[in-house]
C-alpha atoms as a PDB file:
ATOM      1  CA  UNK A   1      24.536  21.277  -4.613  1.00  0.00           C
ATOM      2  CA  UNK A   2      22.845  22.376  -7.699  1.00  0.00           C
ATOM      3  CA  UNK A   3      20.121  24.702  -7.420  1.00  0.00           C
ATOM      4  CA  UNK A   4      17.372  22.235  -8.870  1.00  0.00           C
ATOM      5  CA  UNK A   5      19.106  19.277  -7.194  1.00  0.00           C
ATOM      6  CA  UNK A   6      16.641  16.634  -4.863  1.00  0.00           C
ATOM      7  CA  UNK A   7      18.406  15.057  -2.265  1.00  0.00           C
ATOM      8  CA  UNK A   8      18.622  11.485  -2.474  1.00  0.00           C
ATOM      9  CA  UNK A   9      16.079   9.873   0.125  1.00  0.00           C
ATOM     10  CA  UNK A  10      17.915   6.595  -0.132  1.00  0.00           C
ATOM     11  CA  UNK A  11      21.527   5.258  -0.248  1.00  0.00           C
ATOM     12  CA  UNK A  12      23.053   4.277  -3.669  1.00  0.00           C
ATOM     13  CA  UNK A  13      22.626   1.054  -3.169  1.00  0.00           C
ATOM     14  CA  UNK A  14      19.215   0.237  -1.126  1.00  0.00           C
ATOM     15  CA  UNK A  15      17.514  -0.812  -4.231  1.00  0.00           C
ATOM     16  CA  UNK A  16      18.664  -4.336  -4.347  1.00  0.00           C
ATOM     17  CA  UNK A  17      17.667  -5.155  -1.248  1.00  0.00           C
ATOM     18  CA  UNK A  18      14.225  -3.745  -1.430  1.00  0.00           C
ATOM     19  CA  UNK A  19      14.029  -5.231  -4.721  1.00  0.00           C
ATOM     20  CA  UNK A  20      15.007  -9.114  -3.107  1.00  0.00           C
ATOM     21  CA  UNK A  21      12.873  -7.756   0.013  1.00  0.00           C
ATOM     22  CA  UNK A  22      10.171  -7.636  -2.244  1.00  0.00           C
ATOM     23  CA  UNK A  23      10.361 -10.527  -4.317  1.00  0.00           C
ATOM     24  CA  UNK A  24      10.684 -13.016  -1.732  1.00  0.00           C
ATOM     25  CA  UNK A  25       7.684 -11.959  -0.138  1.00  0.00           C
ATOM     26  CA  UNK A  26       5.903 -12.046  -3.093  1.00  0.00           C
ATOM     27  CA  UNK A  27       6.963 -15.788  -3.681  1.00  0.00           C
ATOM     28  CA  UNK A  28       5.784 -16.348   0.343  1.00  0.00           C
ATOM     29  CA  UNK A  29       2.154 -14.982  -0.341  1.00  0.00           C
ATOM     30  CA  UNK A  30       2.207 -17.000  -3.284  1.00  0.00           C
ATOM     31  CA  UNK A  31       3.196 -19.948  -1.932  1.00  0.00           C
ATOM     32  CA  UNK A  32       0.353 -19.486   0.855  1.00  0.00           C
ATOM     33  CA  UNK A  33      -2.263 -18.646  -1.856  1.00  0.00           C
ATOM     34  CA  UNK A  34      -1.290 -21.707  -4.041  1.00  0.00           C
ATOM     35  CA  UNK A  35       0.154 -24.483  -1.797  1.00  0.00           C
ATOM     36  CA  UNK A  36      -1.808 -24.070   1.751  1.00  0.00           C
ATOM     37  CA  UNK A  37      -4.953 -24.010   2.862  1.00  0.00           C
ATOM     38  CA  UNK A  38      -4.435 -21.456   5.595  1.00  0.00           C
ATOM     39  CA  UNK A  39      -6.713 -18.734   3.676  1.00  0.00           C
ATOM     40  CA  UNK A  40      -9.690 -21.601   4.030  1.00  0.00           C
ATOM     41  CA  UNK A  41      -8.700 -22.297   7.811  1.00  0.00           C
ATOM     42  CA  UNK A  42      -8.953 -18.688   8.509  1.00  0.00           C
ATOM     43  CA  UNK A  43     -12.174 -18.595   6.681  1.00  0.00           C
ATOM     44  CA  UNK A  44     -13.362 -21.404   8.273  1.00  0.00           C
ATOM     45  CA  UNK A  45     -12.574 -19.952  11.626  1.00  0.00           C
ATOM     46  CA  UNK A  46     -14.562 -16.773  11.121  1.00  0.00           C
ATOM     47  CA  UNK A  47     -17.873 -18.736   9.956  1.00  0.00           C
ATOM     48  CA  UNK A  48     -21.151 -20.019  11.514  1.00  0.00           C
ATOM     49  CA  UNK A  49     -21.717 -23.364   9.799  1.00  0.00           C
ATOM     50  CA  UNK A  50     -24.715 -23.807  11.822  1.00  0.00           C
ATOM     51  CA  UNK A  51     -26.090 -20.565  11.021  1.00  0.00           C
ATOM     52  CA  UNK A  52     -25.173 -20.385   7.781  1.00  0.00           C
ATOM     53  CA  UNK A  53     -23.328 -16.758   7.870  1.00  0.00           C
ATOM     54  CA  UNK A  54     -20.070 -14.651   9.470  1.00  0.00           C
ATOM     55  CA  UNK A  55     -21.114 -13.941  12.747  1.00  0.00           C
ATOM     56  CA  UNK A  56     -19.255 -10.376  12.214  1.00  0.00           C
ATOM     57  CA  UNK A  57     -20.398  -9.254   8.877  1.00  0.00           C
ATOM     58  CA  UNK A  58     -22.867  -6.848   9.990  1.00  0.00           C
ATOM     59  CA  UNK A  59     -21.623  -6.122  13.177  1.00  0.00           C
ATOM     60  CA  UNK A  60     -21.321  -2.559  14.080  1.00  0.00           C
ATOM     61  CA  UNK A  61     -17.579  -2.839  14.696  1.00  0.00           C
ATOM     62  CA  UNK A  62     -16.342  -4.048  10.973  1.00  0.00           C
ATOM     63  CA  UNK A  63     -19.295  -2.617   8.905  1.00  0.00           C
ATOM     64  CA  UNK A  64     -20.651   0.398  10.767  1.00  0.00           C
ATOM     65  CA  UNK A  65     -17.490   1.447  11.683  1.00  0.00           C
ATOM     66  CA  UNK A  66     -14.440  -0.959   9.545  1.00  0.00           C
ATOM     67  CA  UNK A  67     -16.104  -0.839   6.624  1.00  0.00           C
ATOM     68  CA  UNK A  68     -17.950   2.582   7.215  1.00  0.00           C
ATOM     69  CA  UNK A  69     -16.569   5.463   9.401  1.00  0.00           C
ATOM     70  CA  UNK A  70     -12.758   4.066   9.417  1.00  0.00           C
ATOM     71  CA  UNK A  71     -13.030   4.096   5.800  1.00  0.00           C
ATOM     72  CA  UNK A  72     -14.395   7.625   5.390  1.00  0.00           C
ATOM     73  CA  UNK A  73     -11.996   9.126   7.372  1.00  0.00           C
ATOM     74  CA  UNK A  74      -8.981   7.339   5.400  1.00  0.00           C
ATOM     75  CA  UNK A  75     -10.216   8.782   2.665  1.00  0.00           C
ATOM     76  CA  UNK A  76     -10.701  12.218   3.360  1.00  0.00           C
ATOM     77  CA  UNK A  77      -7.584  11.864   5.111  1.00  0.00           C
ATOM     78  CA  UNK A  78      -5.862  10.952   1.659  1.00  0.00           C
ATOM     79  CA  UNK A  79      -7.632  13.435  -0.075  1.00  0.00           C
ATOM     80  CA  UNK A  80      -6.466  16.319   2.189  1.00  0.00           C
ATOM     81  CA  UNK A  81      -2.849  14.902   1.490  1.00  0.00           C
ATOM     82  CA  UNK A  82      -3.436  15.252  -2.180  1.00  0.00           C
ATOM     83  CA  UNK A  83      -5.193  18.477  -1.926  1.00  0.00           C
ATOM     84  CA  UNK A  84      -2.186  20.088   0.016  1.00  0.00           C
ATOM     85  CA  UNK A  85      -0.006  18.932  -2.471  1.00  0.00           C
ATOM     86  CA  UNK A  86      -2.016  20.641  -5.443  1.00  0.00           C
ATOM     87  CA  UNK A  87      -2.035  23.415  -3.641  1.00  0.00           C
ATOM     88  CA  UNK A  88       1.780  23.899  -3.428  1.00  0.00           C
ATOM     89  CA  UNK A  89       1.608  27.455  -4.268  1.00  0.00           C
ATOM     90  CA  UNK A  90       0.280  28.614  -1.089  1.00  0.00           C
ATOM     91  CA  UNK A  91       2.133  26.043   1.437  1.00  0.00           C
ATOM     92  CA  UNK A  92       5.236  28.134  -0.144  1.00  0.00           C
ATOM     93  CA  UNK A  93       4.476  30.845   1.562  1.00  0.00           C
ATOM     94  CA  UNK A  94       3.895  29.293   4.875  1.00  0.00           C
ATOM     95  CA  UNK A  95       6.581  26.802   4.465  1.00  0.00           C
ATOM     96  CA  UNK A  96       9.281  28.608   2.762  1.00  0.00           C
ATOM     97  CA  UNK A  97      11.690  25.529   3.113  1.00  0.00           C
ATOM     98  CA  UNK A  98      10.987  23.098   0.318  1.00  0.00           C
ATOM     99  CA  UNK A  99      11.623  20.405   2.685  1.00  0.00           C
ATOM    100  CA  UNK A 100       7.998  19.804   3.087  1.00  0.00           C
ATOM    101  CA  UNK A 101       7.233  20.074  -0.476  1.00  0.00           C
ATOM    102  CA  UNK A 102       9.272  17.283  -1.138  1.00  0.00           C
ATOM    103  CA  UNK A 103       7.979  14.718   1.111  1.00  0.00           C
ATOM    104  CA  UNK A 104       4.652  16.035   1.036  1.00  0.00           C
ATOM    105  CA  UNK A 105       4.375  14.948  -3.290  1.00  0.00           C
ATOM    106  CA  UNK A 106       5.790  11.572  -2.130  1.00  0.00           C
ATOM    107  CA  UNK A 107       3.173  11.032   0.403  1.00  0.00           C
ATOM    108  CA  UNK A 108       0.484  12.736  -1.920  1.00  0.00           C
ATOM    109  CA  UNK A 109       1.471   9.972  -4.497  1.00  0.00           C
ATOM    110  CA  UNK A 110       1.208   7.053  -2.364  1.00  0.00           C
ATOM    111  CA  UNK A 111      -2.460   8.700  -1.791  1.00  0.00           C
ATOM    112  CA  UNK A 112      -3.152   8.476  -5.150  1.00  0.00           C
ATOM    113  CA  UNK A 113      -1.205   5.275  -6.722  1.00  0.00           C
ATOM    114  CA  UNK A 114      -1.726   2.806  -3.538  1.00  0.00           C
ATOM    115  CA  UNK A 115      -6.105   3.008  -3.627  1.00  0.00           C
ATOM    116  CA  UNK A 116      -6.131   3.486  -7.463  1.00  0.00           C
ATOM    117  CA  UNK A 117      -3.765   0.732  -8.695  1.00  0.00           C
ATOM    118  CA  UNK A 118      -5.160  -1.608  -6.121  1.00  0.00           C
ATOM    119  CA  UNK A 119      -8.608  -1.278  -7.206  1.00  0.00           C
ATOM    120  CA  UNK A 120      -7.921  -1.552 -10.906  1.00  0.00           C
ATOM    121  CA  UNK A 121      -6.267  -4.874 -10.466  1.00  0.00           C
ATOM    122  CA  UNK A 122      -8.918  -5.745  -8.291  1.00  0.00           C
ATOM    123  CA  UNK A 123     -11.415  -5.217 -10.833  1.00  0.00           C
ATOM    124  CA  UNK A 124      -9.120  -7.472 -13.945  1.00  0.00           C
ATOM    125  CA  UNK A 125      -9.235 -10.290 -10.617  1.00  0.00           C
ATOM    126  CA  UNK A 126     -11.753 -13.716 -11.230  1.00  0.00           C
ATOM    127  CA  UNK A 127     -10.645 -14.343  -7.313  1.00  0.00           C
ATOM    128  CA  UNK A 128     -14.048 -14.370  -4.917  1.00  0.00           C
ATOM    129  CA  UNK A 129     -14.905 -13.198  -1.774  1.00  0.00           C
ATOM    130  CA  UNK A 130     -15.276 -16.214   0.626  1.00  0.00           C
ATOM    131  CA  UNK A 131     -18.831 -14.921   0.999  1.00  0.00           C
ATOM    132  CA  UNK A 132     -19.528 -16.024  -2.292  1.00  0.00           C
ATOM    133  CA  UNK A 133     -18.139 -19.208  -2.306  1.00  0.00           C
ATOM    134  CA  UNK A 134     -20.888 -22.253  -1.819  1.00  0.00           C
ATOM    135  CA  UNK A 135     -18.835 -23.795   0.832  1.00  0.00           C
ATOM    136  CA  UNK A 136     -19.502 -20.350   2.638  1.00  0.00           C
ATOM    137  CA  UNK A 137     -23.103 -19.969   1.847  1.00  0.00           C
ATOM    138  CA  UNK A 138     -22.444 -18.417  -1.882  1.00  0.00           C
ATOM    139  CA  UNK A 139     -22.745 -20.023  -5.175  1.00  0.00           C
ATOM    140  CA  UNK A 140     -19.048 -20.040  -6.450  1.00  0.00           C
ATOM    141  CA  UNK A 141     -16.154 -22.621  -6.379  1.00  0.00           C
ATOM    142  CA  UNK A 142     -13.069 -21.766  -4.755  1.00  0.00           C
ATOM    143  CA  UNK A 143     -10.183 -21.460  -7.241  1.00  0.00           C
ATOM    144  CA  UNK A 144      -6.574 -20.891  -5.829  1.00  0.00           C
ATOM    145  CA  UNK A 145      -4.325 -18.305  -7.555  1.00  0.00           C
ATOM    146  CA  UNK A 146      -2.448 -20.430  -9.980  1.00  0.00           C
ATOM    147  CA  UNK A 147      -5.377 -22.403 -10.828  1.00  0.00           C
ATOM    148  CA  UNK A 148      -7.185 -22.961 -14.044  1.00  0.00           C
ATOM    149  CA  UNK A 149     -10.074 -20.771 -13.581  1.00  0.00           C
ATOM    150  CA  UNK A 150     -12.863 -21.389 -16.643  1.00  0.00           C
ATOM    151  CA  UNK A 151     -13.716 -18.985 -18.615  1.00  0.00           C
ATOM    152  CA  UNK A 152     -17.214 -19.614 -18.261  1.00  0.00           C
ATOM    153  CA  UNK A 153     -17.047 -18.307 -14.545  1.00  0.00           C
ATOM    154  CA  UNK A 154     -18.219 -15.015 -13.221  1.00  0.00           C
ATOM    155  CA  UNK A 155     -15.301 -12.984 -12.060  1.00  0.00           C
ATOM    156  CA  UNK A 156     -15.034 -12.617  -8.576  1.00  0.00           C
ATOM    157  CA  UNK A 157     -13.472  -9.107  -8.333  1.00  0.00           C
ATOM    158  CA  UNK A 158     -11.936  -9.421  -5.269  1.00  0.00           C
ATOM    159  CA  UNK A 159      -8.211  -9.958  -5.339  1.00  0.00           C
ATOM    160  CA  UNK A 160      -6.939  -7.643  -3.694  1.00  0.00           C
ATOM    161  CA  UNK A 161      -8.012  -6.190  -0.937  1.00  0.00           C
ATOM    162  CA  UNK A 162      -9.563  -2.993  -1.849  1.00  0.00           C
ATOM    163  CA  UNK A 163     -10.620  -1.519   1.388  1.00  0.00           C
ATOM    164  CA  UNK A 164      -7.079  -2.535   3.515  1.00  0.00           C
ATOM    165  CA  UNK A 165      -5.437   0.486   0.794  1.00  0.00           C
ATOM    166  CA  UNK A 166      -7.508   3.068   2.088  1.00  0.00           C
ATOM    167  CA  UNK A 167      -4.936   2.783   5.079  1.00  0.00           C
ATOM    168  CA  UNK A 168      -1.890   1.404   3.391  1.00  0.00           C
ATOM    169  CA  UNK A 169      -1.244   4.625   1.512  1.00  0.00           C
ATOM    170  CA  UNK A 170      -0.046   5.869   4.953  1.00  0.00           C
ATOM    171  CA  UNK A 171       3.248   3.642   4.125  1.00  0.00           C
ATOM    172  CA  UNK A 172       4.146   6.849   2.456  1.00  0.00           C
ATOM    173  CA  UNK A 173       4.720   8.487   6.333  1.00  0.00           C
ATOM    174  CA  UNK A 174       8.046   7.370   6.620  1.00  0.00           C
ATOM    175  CA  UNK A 175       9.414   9.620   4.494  1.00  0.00           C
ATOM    176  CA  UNK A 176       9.513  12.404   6.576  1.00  0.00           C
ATOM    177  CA  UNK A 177      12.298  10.589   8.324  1.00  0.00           C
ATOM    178  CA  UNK A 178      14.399  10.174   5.353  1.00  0.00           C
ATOM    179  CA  UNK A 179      17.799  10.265   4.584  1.00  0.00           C
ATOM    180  CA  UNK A 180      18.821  11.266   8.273  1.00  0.00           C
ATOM    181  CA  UNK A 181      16.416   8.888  10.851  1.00  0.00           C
ATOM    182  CA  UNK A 182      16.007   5.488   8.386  1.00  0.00           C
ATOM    183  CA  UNK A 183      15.097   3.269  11.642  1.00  0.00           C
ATOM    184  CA  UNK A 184      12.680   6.005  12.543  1.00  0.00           C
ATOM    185  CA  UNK A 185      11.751   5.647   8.524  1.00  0.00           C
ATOM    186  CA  UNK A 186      11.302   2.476   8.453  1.00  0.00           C
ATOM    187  CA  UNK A 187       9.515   2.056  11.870  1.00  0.00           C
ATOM    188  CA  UNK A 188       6.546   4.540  10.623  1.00  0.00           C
ATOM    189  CA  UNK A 189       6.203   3.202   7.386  1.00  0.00           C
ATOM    190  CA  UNK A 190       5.693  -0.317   9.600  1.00  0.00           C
ATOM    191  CA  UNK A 191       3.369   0.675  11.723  1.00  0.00           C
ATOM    192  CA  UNK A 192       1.173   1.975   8.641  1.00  0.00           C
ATOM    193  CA  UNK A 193       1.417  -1.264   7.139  1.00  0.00           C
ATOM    194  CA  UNK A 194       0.705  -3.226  10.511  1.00  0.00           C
ATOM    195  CA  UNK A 195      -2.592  -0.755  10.595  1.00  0.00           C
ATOM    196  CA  UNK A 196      -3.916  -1.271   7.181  1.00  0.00           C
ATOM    197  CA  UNK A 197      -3.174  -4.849   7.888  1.00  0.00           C
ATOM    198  CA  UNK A 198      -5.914  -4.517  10.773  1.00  0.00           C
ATOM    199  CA  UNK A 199      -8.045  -2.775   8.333  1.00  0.00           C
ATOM    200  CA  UNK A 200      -8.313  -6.045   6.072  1.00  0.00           C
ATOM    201  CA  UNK A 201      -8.523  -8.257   8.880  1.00  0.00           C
ATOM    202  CA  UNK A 202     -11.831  -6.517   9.855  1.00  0.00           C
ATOM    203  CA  UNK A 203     -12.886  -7.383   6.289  1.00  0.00           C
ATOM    204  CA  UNK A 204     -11.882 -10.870   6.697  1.00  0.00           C
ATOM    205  CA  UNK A 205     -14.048 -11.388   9.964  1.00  0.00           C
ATOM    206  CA  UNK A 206     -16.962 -10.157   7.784  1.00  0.00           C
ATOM    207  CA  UNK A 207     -15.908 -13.011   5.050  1.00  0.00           C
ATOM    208  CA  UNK A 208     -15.175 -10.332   2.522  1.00  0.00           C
ATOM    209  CA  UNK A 209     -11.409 -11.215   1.809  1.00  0.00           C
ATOM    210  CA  UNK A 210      -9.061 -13.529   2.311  1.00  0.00           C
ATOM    211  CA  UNK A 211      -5.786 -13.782   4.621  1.00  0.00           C
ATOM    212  CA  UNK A 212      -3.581 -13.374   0.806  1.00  0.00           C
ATOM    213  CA  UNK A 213      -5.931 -10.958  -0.375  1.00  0.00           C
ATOM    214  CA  UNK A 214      -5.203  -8.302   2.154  1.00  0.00           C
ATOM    215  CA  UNK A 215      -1.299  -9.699   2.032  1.00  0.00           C
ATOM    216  CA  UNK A 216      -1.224  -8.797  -1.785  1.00  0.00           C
ATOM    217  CA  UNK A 217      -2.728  -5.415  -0.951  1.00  0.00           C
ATOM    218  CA  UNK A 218       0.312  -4.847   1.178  1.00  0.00           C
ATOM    219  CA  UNK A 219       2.882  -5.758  -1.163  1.00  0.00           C
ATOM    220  CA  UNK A 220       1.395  -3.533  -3.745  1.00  0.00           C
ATOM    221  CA  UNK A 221       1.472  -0.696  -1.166  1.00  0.00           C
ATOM    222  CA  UNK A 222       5.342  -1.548  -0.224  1.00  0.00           C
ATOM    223  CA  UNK A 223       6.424  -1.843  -3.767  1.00  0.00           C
ATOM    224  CA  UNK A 224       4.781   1.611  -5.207  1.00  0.00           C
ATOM    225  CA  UNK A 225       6.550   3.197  -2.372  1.00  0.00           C
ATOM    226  CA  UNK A 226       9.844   1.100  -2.968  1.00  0.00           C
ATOM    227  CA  UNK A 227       9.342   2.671  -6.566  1.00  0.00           C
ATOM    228  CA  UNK A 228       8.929   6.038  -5.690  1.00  0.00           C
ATOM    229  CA  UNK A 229      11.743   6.121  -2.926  1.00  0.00           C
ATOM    230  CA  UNK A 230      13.928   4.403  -5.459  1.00  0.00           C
ATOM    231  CA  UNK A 231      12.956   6.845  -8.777  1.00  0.00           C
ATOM    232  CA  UNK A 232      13.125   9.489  -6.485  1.00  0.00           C
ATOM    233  CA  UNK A 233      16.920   9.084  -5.414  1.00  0.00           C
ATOM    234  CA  UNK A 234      17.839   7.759  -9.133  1.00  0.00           C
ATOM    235  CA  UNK A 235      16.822  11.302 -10.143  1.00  0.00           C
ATOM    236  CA  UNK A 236      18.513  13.187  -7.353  1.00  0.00           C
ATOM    237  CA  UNK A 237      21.647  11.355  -8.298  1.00  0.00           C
ATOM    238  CA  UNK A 238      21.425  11.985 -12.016  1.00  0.00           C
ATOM    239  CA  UNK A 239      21.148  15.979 -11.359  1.00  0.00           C
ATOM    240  CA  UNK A 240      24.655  15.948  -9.822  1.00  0.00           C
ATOM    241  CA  UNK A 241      27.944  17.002 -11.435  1.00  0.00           C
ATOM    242  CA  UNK A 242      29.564  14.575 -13.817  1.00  0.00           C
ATOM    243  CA  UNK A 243      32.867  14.127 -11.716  1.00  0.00           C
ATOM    244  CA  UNK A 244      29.794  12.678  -9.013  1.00  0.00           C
ATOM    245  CA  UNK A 245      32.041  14.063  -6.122  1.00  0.00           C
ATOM    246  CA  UNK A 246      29.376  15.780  -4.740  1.00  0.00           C
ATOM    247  CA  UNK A 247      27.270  13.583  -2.670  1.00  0.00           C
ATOM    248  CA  UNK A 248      23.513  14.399  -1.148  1.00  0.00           C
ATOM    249  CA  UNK A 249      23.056  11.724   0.853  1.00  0.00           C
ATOM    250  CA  UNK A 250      23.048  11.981   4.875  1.00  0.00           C
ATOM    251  CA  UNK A 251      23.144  16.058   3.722  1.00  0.00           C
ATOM    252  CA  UNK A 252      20.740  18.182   5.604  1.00  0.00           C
ATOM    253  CA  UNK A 253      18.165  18.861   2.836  1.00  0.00           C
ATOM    254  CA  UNK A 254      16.513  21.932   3.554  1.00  0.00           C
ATOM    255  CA  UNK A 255      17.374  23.083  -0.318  1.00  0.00           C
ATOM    256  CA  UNK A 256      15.613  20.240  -1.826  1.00  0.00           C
ATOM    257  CA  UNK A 257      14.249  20.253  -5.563  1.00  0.00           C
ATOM    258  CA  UNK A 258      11.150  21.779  -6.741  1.00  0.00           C
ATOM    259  CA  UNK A 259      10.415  19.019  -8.863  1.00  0.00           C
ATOM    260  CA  UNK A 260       9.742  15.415  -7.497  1.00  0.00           C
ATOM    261  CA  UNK A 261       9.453  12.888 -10.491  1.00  0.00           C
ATOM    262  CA  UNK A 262       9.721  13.974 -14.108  1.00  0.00           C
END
C-alpha cells in the first residue's frame, strides 16, 4: 500500500445503493409533507384545544432538560470531537497508529457539517413552527412544502429541525467499525439516528416542529455522512497503483493516510 494511501471505508460499489437509499426516502418524507396530513394529526395530538397551548412546552422534561441540558451536553460533546481533531498533533503521540486519526476527522466533520448545514437551510426555510400557526394558537397559515407560499408572508424559519442535529452528528460513530464490522457500522450509526430522532420528538411535544421537519433533519444527517464515507473511499481508491491490483478494502488499516479529504 502506498505510504500516503487511506483505506477505503466502503466497497467499490456501495454508492449506488446509498445513493437510491437516499433518494427514495427523500421522495417518502416528501410525499408525507405534501400529500398527508399526518404532520397536522401529530400536531393535533400533542395540543390542548381547550387550553389553548402544548401541554409539554414548558415542561421540565423537553425544555429544562430536551431543549436545555440534553442540548448542552450534545454540544460540548461535538465540540470536544472537533477539538481532538484540531489537535491532531498531540493525539500522535498518544496514538501512534493513524487509525484513530482517520475516523476521528470523519466524525469531527459530521460535528461540524450536520448542525451547521442544517441550520443554514433552516434559516433560507418560510416553513413555521406549529406554534405559530393560528390553528395552534399563532397567527400564521399552514403552508405544505410544495405549496405556493406568498411572498408577502413572514418566513417561518423552521424547516428543519435544528435542535434534532445536535444529536444526529453522532451518525458519524459508525465509522469506527468500518471496512471490517459493516453490520456493527451500520447498527451504531442507527442507533444515533433513532436517538436524535427522540431528540426532535421532544421538540414536537412542545409544538416546535413537525413529524417531516425532524425527518428532513435526518436525511440531511444520513446524506453528509453518505458523502463523506463515499469521498472518502473515492480518494483512497484514486491513490492506488494504476494496474489497481492492489486492493484496501477488508485490509487491516492500521497504516491509514494522514490526509482525510483534499
Amino acid at each position: 500500500m502506498p505510504h500516503n494511501a487511506t483505506p477505503a471505508l466502503l466497497p467499490p460499489r456501495a454508492g449506488v445503493p446509498m445513493l437510491a437509499a437516499l433518494t427514495a426516502s427523500a421522495l417518502l418524507i416528501l410525499w408525507i409533507g405534501a400529500y398527508t396530513d399526518l404532520d397536522l394529526r401529530l400536531a393535533n395530538a400533542m395540543y390542548d384545544a381547550r387550553a389553548h397551548t402544548f401541554p409539554w412546552r414548558h415542561a421540565w422534561l423537553t425544555e429544562q432538560f430536551g431543549h436545555g441540558l440534553l442540548k448542552s451536553a450534545l454540544t460540548a460533546l461535538a465540540a470536544i470531537a472537533i477539538l481532538l481533531c484540531a489537535g491532531e498533533q498531540l493525539l500522535r503521540k498518544r496514538y501512534p497508529r493513524p487509525w484513530w486519526r482517520l475516523r476521528l476527522r470523519l466524525l469531527a466533520a459530521c460535528a461540524m457539517l450536520i448542525p451547521t448545514a442544517t441550520s443554514l437551510l433552516k434559516q433560507a426555510s418560510k416553513s413555521h413552527c406549529p406554534w405559530d400557526l393560528e390553528r395552534f394558537g399563532g397567527s400564521q397559515q399552514y403552508y405544505r412544502l410544495l405549496e405556493h407560499v406568498p411572498a408577502w408572508v413572514e418566513a417561518g424559519k423552521c424547516l428543519p429541525g435544528g435542535h434534532a442535529s445536535t444529536a444526529l452528528w453522532l451518525v458519524g460513530v459508525g465509522v469506527f467499525w468500518l471496512p471490517h464490522r459493516p453490520r456493527t457500522a451500520l447498527a451504531a450509526s442507527g442507533a444515533s439516528v433513532a436517538f436524535g430522532a427522540a431528540v426532535g420528538w421532544l421538540q414536537q411535544m412542545r409544538g416546535a416542529h413537525f413529524l417531516t421537519h425532524t425527518l428532513w433533519s435526518v436525511w440531511i444527517a444520513c446524506a453528509i455522512a453518505a458523502g463523506l464515507l463515499w469521498l472518502q473511499s473515492l480518494r483512497s481508491r484514486r491513490a492506488l497503483q494504476p494496474d489497481g491490483q492492489r486492493r484496501i478494502y477488508g485490509q487491516h488499516d492500521h497504516d491509514a493516510a494522514e490526509h482525510l479529504l483534499p
